[in-house]
Protein backbone atom coordinates (compact mmCIF):
# COMPACT_ATOMS: atom_id res chain seq x y z
CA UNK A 1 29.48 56.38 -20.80
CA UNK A 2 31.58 54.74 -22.93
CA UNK A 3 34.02 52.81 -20.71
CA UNK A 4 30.69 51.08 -19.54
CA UNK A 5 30.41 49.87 -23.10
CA UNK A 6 33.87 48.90 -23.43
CA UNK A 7 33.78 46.99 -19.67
CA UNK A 8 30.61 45.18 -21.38
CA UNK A 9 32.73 44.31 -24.25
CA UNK A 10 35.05 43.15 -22.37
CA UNK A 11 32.46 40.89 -20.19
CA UNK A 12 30.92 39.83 -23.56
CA UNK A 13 34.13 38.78 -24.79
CA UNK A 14 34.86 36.87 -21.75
CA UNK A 15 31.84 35.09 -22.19
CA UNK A 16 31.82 34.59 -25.37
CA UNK A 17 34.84 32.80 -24.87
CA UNK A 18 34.13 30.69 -21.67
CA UNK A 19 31.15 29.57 -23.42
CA UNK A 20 32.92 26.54 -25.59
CA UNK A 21 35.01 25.87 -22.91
CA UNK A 22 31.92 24.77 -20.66
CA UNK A 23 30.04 23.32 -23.85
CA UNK A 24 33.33 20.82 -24.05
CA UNK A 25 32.88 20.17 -20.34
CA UNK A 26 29.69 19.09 -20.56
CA UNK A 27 29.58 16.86 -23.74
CA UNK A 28 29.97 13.32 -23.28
CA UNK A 29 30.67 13.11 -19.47
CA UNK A 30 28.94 9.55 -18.86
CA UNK A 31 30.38 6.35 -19.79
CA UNK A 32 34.22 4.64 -19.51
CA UNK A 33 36.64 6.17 -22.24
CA UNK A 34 39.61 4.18 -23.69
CA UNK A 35 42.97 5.80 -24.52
CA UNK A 36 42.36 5.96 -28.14
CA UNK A 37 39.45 8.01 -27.28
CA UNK A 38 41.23 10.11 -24.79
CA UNK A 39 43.72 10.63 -27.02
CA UNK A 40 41.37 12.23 -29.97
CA UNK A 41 39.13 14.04 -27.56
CA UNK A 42 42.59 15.73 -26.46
CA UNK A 43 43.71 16.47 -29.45
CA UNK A 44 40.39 17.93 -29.94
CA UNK A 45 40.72 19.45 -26.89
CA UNK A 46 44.46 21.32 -27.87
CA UNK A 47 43.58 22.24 -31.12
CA UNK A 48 40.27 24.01 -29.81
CA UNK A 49 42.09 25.50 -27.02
CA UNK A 50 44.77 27.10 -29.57
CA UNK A 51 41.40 28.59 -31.14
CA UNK A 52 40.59 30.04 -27.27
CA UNK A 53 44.42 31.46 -27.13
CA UNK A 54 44.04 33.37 -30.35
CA UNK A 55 40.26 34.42 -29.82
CA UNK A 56 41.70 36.02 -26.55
CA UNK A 57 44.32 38.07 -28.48
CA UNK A 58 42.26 39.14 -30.89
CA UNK A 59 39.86 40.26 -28.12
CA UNK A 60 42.72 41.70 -26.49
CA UNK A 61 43.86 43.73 -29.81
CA UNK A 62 39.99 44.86 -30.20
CA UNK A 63 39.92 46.32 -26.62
CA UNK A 64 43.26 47.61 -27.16
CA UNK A 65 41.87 49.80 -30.32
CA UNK A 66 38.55 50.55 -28.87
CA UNK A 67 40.39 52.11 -25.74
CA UNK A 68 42.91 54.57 -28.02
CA UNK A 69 39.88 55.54 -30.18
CA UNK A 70 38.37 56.83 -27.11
CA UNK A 71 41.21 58.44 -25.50
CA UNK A 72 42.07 60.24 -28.89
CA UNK A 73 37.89 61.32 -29.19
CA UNK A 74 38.28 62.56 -25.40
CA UNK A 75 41.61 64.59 -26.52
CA UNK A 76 40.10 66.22 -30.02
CA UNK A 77 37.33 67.42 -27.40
CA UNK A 78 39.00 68.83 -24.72
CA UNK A 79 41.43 70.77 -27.84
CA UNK A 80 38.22 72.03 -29.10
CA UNK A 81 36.85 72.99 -25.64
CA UNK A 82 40.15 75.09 -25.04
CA UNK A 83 40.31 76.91 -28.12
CA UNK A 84 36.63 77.95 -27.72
CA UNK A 85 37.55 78.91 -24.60
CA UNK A 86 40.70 81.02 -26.13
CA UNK A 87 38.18 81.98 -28.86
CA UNK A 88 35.40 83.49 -26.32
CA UNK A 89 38.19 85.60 -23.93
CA UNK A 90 39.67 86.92 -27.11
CA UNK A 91 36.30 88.17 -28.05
CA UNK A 92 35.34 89.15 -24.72
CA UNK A 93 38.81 91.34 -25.18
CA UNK A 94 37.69 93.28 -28.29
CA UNK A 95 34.50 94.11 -27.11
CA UNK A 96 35.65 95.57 -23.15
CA UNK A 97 38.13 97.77 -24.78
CA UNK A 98 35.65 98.74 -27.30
CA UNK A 99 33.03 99.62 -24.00
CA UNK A 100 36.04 101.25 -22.19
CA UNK A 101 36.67 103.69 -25.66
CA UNK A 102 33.18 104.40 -25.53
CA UNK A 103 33.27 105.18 -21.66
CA UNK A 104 36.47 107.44 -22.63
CA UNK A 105 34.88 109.71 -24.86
CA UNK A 106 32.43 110.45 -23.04
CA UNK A 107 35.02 111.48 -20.46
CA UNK A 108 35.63 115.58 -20.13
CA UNK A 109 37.37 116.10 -16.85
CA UNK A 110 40.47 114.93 -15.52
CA UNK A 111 39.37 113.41 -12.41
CA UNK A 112 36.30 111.97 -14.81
CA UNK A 113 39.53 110.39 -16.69
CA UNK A 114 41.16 109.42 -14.05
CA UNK A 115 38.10 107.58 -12.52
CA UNK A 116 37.35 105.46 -15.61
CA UNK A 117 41.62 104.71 -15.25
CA UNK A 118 40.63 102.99 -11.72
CA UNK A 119 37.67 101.36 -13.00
CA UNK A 120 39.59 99.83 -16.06
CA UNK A 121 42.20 98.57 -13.69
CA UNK A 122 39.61 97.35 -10.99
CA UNK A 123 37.55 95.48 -13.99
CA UNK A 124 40.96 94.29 -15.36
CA UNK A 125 41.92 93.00 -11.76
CA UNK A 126 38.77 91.47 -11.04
CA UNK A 127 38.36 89.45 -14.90
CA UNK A 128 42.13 88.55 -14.47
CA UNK A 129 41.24 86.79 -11.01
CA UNK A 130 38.35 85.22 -12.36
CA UNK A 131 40.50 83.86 -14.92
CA UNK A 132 42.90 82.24 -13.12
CA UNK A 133 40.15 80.57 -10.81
CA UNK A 134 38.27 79.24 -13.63
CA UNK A 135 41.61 78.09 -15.18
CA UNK A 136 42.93 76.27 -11.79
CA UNK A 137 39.34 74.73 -11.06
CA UNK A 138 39.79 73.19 -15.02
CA UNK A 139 43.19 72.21 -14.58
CA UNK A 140 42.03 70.20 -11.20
CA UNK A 141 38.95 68.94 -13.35
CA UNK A 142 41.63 67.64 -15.94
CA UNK A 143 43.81 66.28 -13.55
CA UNK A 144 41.24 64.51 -11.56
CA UNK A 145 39.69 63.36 -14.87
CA UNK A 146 43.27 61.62 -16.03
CA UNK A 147 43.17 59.89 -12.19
CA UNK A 148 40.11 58.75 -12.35
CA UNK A 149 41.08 57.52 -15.70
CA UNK A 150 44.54 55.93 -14.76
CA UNK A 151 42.91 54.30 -12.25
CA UNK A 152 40.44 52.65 -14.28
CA UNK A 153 43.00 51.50 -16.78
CA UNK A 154 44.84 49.60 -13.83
CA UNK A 155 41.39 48.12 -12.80
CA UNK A 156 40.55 46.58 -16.20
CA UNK A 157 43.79 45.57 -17.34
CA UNK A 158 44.32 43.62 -13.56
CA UNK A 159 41.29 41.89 -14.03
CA UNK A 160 41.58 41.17 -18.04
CA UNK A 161 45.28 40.14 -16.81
CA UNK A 162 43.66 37.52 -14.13
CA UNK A 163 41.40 36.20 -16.58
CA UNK A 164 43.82 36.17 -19.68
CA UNK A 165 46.12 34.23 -17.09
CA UNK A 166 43.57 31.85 -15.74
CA UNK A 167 42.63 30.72 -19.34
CA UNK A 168 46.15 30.49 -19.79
CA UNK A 169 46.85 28.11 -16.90
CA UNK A 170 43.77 26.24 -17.62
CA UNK A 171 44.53 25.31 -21.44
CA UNK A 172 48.57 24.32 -19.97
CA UNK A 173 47.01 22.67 -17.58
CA UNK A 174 44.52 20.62 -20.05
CA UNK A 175 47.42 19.72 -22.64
CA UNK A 176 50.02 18.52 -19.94
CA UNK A 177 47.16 16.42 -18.39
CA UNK A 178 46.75 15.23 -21.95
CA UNK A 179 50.23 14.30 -22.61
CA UNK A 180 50.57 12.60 -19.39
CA UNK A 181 47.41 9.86 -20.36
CA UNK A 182 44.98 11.44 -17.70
CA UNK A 183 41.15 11.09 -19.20
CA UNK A 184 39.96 13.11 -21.03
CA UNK A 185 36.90 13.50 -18.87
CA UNK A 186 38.79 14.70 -15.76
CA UNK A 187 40.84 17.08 -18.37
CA UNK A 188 37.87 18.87 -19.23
């Protein structure tokens, strides 16, 4: 649940930011401009795009955060899932071989004796098996949980990458059509 709230974030945040961008677009589109006036509305225009650059890496250092807060929540978890885990067997332990010394005592015969020996070891077997399938399907779970994870990571960063780099190109774009004396209208 909480990568959705950090891929809306991240959608916000994009937003958020494209948002002046198209407000600069729009303002003042009618009408011939002189140089003088292309030349302020493009200073305007680089100063508010160095504001754009910045907001994106402080965006970027925000989802950066948010992401290692989460993947060190998910690890304090899974450390406390395992040691209950560790916690329940042990206890499990104590109280079979408790049952077992019960079961012994009761025991007279030898071939009694001997039967509770081949139910021990059949119990033993049987837990120990159960153990390792339970442990496998949890390692798989982990592994497949890491995947799914990895793969997630690629997906965001690739697009956060494309738009990071399309702001990018846009704001170069904008100040070299600046420098070069190309209107300010067709810059924005």
């Amino acid at each position: 649940m909480n990568y959705k709230k950090t891929i809306r974030a991240a959608a916000l945040s994009a937003a958020i930011l494209s948002v002046p961008v198209i407000i600069l677009a729009l303002s003042n589109t009618t009408g011939p401009s002189d140089g003088v006036k292309d030349k302020n509305r493009c200073s305007v225009f680089v100063n508010f795009s160095a504001r754009i650059v910045q907001k994106l890496a402080d965006g970027d250092t925000r989802f950066i955060q948010k992401r290692e807060e989460i993947n060190n929540r998910i690890s304090e978890h899974r450390v406390k899932i395992d040691e209950k885990l560790l916690n329940f067997r042990a206890k499990w332990n104590d109280n079979r071989v408790k049952q077992f010394d019960k079961l012994a005592e009761k025991m007279d015969t030898d071939q009694e004796k001997q039967a509770l020996e081949t139910f021990k070891a059949a119990v033993l077997k049987a837990i120990s098996d159960r153990r390792a399938t339970v442990d496998e399907i949890i390692s798989d779970f982990k592994d497949k949980v890491a995947k799914a994870k990895a793969d997630r990571k690629a997906a965001v960063d690739a697009i956060v990458k494309t738009y990071k780099d399309a702001v990018n190109t846009a704001v170069e774009k904008a100040k070299t059509d600046c420098q070069n004396g190309v209107s300010a209208n067709i810059v924005r």
